[in-house]
Each structure stands twice: as C-alpha cells, then as structure tokens.
C-alpha atoms as a PDB file:
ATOM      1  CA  UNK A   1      27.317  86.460  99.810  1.00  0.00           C
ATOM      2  CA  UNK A   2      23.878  87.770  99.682  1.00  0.00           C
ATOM      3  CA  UNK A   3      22.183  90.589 101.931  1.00  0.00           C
ATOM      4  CA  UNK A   4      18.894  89.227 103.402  1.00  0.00           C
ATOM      5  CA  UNK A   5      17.267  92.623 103.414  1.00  0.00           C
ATOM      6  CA  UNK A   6      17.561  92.410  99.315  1.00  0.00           C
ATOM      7  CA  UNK A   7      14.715  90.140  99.176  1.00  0.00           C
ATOM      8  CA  UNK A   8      11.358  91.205  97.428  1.00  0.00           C
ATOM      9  CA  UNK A   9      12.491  94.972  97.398  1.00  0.00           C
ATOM     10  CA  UNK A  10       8.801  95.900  95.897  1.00  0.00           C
ATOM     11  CA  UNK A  11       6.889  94.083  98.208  1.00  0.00           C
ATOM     12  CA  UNK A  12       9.300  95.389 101.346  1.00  0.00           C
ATOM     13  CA  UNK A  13       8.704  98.970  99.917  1.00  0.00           C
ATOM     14  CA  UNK A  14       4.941  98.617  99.456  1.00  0.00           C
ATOM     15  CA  UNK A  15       4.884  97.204 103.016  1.00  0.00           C
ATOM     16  CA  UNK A  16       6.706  99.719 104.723  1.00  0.00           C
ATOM     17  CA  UNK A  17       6.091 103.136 102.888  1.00  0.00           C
ATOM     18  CA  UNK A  18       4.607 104.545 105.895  1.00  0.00           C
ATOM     19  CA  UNK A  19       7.985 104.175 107.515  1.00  0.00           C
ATOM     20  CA  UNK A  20       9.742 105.900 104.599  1.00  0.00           C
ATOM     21  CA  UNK A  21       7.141 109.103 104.533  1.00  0.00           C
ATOM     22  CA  UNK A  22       8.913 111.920 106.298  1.00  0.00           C
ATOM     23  CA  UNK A  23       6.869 112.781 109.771  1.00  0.00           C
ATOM     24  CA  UNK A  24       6.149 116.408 110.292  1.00  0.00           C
ATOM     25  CA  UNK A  25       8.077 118.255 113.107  1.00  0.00           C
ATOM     26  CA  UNK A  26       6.392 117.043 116.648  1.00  0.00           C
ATOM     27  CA  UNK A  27       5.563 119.040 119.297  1.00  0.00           C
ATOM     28  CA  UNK A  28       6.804 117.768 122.682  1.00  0.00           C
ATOM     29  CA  UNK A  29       3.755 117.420 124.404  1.00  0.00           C
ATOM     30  CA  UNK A  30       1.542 116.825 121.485  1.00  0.00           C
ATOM     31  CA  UNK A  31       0.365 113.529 119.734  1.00  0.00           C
ATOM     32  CA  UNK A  32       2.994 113.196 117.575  1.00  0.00           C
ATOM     33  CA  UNK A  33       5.201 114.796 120.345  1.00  0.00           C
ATOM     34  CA  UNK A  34       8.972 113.680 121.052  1.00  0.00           C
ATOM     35  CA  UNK A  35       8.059 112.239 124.427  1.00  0.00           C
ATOM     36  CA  UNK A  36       4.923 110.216 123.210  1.00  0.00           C
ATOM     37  CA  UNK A  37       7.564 109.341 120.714  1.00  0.00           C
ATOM     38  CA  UNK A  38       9.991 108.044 123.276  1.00  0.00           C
ATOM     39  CA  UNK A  39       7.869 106.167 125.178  1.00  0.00           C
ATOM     40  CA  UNK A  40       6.596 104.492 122.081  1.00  0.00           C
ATOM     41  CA  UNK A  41      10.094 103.422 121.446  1.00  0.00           C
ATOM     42  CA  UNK A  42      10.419 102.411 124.920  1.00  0.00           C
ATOM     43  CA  UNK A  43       7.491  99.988 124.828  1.00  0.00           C
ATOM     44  CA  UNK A  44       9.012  98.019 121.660  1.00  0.00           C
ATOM     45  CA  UNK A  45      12.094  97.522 122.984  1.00  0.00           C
ATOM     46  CA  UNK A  46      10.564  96.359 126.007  1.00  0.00           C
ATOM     47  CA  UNK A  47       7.975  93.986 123.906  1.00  0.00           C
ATOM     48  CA  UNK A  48      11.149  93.055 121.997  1.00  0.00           C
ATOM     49  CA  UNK A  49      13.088  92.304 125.244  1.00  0.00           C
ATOM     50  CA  UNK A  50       9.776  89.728 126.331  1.00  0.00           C
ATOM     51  CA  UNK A  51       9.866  87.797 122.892  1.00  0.00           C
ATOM     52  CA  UNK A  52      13.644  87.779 123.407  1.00  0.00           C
ATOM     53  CA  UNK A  53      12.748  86.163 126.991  1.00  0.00           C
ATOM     54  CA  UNK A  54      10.195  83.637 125.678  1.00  0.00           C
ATOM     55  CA  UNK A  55      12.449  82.846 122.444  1.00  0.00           C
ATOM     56  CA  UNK A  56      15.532  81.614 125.104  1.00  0.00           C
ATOM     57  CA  UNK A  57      13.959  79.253 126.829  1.00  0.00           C
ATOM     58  CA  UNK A  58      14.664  76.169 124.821  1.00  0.00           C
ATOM     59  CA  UNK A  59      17.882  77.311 125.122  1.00  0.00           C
ATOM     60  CA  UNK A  60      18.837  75.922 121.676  1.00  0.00           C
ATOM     61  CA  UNK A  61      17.012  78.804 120.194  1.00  0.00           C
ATOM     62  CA  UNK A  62      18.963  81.274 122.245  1.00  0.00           C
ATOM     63  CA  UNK A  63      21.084  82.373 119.190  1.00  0.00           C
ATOM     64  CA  UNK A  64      18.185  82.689 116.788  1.00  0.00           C
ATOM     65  CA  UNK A  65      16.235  84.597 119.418  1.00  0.00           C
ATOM     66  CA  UNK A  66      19.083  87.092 119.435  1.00  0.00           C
ATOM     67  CA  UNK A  67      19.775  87.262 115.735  1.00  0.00           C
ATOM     68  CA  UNK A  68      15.547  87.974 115.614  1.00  0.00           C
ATOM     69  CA  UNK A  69      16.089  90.823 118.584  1.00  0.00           C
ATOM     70  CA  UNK A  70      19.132  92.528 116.646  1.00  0.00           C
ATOM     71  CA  UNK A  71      17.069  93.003 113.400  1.00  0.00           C
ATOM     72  CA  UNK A  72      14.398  93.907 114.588  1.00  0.00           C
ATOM     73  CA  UNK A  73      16.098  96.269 117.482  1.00  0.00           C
ATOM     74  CA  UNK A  74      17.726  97.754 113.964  1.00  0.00           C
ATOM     75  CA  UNK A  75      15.000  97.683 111.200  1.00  0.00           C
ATOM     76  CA  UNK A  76      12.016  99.112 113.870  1.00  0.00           C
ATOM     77  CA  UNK A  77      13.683 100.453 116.642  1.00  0.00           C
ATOM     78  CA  UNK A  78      16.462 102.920 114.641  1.00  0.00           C
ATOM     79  CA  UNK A  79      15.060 102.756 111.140  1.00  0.00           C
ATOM     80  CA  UNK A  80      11.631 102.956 112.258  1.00  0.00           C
ATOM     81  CA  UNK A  81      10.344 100.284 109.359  1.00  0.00           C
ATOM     82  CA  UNK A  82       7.593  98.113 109.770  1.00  0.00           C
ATOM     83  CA  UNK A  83       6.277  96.552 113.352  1.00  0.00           C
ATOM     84  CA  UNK A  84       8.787  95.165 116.333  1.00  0.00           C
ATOM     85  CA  UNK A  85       6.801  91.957 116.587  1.00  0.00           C
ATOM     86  CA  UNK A  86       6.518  91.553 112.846  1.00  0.00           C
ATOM     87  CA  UNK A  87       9.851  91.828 111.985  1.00  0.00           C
ATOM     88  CA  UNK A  88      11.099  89.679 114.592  1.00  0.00           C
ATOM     89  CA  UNK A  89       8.573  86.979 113.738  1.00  0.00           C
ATOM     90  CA  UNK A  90       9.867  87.019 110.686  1.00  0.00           C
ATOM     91  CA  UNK A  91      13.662  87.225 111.592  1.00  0.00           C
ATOM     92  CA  UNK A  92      12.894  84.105 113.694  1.00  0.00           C
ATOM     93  CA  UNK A  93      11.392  81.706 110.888  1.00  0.00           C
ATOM     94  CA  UNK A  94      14.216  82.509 108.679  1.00  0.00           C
ATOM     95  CA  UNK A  95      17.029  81.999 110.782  1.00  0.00           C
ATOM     96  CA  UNK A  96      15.513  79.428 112.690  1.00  0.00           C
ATOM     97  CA  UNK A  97      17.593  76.705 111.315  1.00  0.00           C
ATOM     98  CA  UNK A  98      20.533  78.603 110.783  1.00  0.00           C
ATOM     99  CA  UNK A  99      20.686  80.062 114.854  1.00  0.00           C
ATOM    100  CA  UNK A 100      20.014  76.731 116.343  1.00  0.00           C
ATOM    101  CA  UNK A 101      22.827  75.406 114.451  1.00  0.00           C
ATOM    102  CA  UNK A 102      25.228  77.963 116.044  1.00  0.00           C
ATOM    103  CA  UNK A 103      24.065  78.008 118.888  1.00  0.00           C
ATOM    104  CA  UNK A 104      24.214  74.329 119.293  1.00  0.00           C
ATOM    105  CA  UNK A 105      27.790  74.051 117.966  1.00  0.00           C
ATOM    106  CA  UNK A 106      29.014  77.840 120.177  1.00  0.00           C
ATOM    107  CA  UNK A 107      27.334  75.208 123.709  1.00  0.00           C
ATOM    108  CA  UNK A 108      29.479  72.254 122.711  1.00  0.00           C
ATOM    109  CA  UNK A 109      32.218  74.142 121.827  1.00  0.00           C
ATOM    110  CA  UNK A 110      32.509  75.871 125.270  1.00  0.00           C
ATOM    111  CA  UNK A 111      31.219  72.983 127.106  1.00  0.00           C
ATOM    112  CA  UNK A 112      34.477  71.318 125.978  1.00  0.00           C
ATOM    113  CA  UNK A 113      36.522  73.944 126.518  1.00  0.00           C
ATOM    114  CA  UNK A 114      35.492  74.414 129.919  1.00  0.00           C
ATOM    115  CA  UNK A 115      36.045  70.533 131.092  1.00  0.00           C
ATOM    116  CA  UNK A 116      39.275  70.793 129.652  1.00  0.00           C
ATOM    117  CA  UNK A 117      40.057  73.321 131.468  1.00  0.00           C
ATOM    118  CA  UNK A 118      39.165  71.405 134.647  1.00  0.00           C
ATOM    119  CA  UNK A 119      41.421  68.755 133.635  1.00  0.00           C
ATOM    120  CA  UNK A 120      44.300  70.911 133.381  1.00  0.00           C
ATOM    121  CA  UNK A 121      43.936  72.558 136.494  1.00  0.00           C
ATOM    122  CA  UNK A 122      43.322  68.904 138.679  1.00  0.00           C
ATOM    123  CA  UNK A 123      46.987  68.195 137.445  1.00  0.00           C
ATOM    124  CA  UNK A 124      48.017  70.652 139.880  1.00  0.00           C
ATOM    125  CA  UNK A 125      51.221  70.927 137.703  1.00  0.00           C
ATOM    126  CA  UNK A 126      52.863  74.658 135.755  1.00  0.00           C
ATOM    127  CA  UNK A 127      51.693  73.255 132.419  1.00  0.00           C
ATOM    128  CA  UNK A 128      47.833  72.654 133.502  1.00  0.00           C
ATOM    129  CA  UNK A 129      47.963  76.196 134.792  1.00  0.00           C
ATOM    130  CA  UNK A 130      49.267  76.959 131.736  1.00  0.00           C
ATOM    131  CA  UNK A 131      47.106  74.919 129.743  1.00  0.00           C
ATOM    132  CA  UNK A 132      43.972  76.389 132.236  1.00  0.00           C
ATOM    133  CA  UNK A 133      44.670  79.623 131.032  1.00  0.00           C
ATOM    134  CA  UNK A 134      45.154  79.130 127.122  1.00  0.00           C
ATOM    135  CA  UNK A 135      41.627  77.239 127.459  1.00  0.00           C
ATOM    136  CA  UNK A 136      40.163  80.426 128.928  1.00  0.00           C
ATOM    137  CA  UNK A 137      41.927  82.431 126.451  1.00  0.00           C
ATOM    138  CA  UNK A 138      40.055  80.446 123.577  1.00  0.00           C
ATOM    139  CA  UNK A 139      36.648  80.803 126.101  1.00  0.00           C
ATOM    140  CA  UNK A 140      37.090  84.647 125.172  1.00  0.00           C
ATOM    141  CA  UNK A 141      37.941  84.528 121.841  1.00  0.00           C
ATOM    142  CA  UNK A 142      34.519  82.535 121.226  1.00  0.00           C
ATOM    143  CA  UNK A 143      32.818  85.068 123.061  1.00  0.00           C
ATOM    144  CA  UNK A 144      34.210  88.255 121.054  1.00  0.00           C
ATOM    145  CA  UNK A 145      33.359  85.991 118.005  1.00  0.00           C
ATOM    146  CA  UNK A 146      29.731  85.506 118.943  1.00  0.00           C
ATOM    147  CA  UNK A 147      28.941  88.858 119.220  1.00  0.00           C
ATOM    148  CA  UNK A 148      29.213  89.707 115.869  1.00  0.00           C
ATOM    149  CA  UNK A 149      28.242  86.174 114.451  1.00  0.00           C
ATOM    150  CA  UNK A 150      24.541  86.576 115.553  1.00  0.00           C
ATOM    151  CA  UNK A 151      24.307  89.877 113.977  1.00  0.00           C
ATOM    152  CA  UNK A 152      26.319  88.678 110.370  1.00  0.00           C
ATOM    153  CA  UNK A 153      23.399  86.143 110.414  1.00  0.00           C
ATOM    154  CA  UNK A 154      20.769  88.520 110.912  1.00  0.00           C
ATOM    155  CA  UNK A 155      21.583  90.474 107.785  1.00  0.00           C
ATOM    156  CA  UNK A 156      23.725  87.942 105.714  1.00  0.00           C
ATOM    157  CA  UNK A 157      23.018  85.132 103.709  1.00  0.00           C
ATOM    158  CA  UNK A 158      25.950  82.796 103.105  1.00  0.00           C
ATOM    159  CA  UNK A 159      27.567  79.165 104.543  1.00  0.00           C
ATOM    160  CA  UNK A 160      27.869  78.756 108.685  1.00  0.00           C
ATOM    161  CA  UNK A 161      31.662  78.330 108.384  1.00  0.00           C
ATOM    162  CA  UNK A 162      31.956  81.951 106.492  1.00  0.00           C
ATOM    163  CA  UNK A 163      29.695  83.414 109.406  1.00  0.00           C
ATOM    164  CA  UNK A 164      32.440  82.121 111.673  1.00  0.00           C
ATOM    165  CA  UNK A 165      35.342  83.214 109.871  1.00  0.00           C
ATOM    166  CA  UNK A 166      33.772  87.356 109.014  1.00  0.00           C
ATOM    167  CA  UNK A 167      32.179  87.116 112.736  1.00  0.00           C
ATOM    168  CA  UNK A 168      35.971  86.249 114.188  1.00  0.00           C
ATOM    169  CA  UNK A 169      37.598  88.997 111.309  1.00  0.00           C
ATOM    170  CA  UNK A 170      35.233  91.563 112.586  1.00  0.00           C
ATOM    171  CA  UNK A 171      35.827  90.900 116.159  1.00  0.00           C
ATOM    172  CA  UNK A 172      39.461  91.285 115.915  1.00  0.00           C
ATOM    173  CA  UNK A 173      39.335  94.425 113.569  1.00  0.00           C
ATOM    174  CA  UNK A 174      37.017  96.298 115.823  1.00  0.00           C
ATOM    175  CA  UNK A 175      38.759  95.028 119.150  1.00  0.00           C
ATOM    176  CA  UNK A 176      37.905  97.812 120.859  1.00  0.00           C
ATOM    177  CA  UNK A 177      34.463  97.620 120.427  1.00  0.00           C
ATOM    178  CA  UNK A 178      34.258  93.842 120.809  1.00  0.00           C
ATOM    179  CA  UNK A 179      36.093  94.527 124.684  1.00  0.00           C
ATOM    180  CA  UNK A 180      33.500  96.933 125.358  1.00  0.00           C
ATOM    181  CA  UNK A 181      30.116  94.470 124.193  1.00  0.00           C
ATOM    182  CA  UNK A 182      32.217  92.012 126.128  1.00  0.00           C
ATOM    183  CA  UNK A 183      32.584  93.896 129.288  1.00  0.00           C
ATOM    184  CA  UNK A 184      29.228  95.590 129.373  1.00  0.00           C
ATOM    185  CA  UNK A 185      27.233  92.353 128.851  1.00  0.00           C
ATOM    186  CA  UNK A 186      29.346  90.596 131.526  1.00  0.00           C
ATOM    187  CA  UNK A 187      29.076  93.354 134.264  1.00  0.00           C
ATOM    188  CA  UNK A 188      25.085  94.096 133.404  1.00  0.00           C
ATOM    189  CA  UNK A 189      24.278  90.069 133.802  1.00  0.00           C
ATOM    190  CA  UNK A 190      26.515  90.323 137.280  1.00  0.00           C
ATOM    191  CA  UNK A 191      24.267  93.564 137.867  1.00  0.00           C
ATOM    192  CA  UNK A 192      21.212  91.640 137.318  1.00  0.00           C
ATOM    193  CA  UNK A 193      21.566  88.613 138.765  1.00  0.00           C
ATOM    194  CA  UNK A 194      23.593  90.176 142.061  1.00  0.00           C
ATOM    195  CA  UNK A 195      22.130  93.467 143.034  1.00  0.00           C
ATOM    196  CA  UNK A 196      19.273  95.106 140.623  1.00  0.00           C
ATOM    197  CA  UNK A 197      15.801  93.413 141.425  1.00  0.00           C
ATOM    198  CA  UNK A 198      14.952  90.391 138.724  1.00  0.00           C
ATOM    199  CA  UNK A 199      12.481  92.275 137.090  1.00  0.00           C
ATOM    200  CA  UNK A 200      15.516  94.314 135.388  1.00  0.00           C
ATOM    201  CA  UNK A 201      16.002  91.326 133.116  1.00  0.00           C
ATOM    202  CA  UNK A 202      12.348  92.279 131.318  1.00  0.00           C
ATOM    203  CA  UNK A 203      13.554  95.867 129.716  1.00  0.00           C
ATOM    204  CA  UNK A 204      18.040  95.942 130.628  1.00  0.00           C
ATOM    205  CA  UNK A 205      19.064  93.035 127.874  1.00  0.00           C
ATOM    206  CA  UNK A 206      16.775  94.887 125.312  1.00  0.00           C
ATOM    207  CA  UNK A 207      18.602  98.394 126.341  1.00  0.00           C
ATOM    208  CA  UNK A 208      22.086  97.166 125.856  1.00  0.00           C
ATOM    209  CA  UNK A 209      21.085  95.309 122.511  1.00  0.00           C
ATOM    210  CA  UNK A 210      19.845  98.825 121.126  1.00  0.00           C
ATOM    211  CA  UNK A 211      23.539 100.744 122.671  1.00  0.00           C
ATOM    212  CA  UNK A 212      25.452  97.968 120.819  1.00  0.00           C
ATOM    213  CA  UNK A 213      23.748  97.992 117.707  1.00  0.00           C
ATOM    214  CA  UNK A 214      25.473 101.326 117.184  1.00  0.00           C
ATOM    215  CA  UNK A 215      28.593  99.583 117.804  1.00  0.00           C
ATOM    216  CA  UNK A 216      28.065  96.229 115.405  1.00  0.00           C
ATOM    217  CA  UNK A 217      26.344  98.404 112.776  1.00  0.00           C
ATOM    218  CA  UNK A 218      29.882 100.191 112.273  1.00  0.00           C
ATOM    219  CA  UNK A 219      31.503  96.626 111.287  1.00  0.00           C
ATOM    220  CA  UNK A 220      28.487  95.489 109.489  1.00  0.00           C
ATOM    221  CA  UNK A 221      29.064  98.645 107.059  1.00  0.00           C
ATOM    222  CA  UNK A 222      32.082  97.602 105.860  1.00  0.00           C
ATOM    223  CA  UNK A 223      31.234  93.954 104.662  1.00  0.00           C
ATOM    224  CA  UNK A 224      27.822  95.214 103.120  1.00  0.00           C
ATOM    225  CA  UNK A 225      26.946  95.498  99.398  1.00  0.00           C
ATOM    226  CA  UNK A 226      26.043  99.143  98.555  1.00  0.00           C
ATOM    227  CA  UNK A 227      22.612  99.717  97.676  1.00  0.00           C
ATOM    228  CA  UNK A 228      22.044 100.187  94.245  1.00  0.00           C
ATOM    229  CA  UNK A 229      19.318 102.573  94.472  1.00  0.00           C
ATOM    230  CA  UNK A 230      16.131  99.858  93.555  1.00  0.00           C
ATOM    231  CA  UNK A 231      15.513  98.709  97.496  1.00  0.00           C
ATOM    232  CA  UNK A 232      14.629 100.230 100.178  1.00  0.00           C
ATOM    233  CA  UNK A 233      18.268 100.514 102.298  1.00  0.00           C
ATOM    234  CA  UNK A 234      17.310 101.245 105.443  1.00  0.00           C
ATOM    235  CA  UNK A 235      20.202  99.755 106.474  1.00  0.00           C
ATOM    236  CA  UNK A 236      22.507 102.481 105.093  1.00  0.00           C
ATOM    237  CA  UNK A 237      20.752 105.484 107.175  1.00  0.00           C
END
C-alpha cells in the first residue's frame, strides 16, 4: 500500500511553500481579515461544487469526480495547500481510470440488485418479501461501502479489490459515522430535489462533502503510514 500524497515530496514542497508559511493574525475586516477569509473559502468550495457538477455528467466519471472533490475539499479547503482547481485537475487525471472502474462496477452491481429485488417481490410469496428485503439490505451495505471507497482512492494507492475490502472494514468500524454520511446525503438530495430551489445543488453537495471530510478523515488516520518527517504531511494536521 502506498500513500499518493508521498509522491515527489520536493517538488510538492517547492510548489506549495506558500501554503506552509504561517499567515500573520488577520484583522476581521481587513485584507487578510477572517471574513474576506471565509468568503474566500466559500467561493472554492463553490468552484469545487461546479467542477464536481460538470465532472458527473458522463455519469461513468461520477466516482472519479468525487474522489477529485474529496482531495481537493481536504488538501485546499482544510489544509489550505495549493489551488482548488489545480488539485482537483490533478486528482482527476490520476484516478481517472481507477474511479470509472468503480463506479462502473458500484452501477452494475446495484442495477442487479435492484431487479432482483423486483423479482422477488412479483412472487407475491413470504420468501420474495424476504428475499426483497435481504436485497435491500445488501443495497445499503454498498452504499456505507462507497462512502469511504471514493475517499481510500483519493489518498491510496493499491489493487481495486483491497479498496473494496478497507472501504467495507472502515464502514463497519466507524458505523456510526457511516449512518450519519448515509442519512445526511439521503435527506439533503430529498431536500434538493423536493423543496429547496434547484439552484441549491450548485454550493449544498460541496457543503456536505467539506462536514464529512471531518468524519472520513478520522478512519483514513488509522490506515495511513506516518509521516516520516521528509514530506510535506498535510494530511496529518
């Protein structure tokens, strides 16, 4: 297993010393101000949110798209390294491959799962209904799995399978926290697409992505390499 954010330490550190500098104390209403900070943060994760947006729509990118919105929602947004836009560029051309993959193989998966689903329940028998609700049961467990699974692949470099199997591992030792991601995502889409005006969908996804990165960064910690003092671990702030 390899952590991406190893590679080219020098060149990373040259690139992003202005991120590592320690800002003087800002004034609130001043240029380097808290609220002109703010806002500033605001913007990215609303510029993130639009590449986000524009990354979905051939759908089979969907999963790289978020892998590319997690690191850089982490590595700009909280650690304050680099650009938004550049490191999400970048996020996207290496894990390209790698998210369509996944996301390809997560849509099949389900896909399957849901017409069995529909088979079982045109039985109109106890063991379809039974059968119904295992199928939904496995619908779930997919789901709790792909929330970590996008991250792992955002900061991890190993085989698709052992994605799967730390991404499921993960979402059962932090169940609380994968019930939460769960139920927030579901009840913000339901929020969008019922009763908040469409124009939510530009700035909310990027929102929750930045709450639950405080979430997922607690299980990422405890699969991660610690730095050994020669890179710049922004990752460990």
């Amino acid at each position: 297993m390899r952590d991406k954010t190893n590679r080219d330490p020098k060149r990373e550190m040259k690139r992003e010393t202005d991120g590592n500098e320690k800002k003087p104390e800002r004034k609130i209403l001043g240029s380097e101000g808290e609220l002109i900070y703010v806002m500033t943060k605001i913007g990215q994760v609303i510029i993130l949110n639009l590449l986000w947006l524009v990354s979905c729509i051939p759908i089979i990118t969907i999963g790289t798209a978020t892998t590319s919105l997690y690191y850089a929602m982490m590595k700009n947004i909280r650690r304050n390294r680099s650009y938004p836009t550049t490191e999400y560029i970048a996020s996207f051309k290496r894990t390209f491959l790698s998210g369509s993959i996944l996301t390809a193989a997560l849509a099949v998966w389900l896909f399957v799962l849901y017409h069995l689903r529909l088979i079982a329940l045109d039985q109109g028998t106890g063991t379809g209904a039974f059968l119904s609700r295992i199928y939904i049961t496995v619908m779930v467990v997919t789901a709790g799995i792909a929330v970590y699974l996008f991250p792992v692949l955002s900061r991890f470099t190993m085989k698709l399978s052992s994605m799967v199997k730390l991404a499921f591992v993960m979402a059962v030792r932090y169940i609380g926290f994968t019930i939460l991601i769960l139920a927030g995502t579901g009840v913000l889409a339901w929020l969008i697409f019922r009763y908040l005006p469409m124009a939510t969908i530009l700035f909310l996804p990027g929102m929750w992505c930045y709450v639950c990165t405080f979430m997922i960064e607690r299980a990422l910690r405890k699969y991660m390499p610690k730095p050994d003092g020669n890179e710049d671990a922004w990752y460990y702030e």
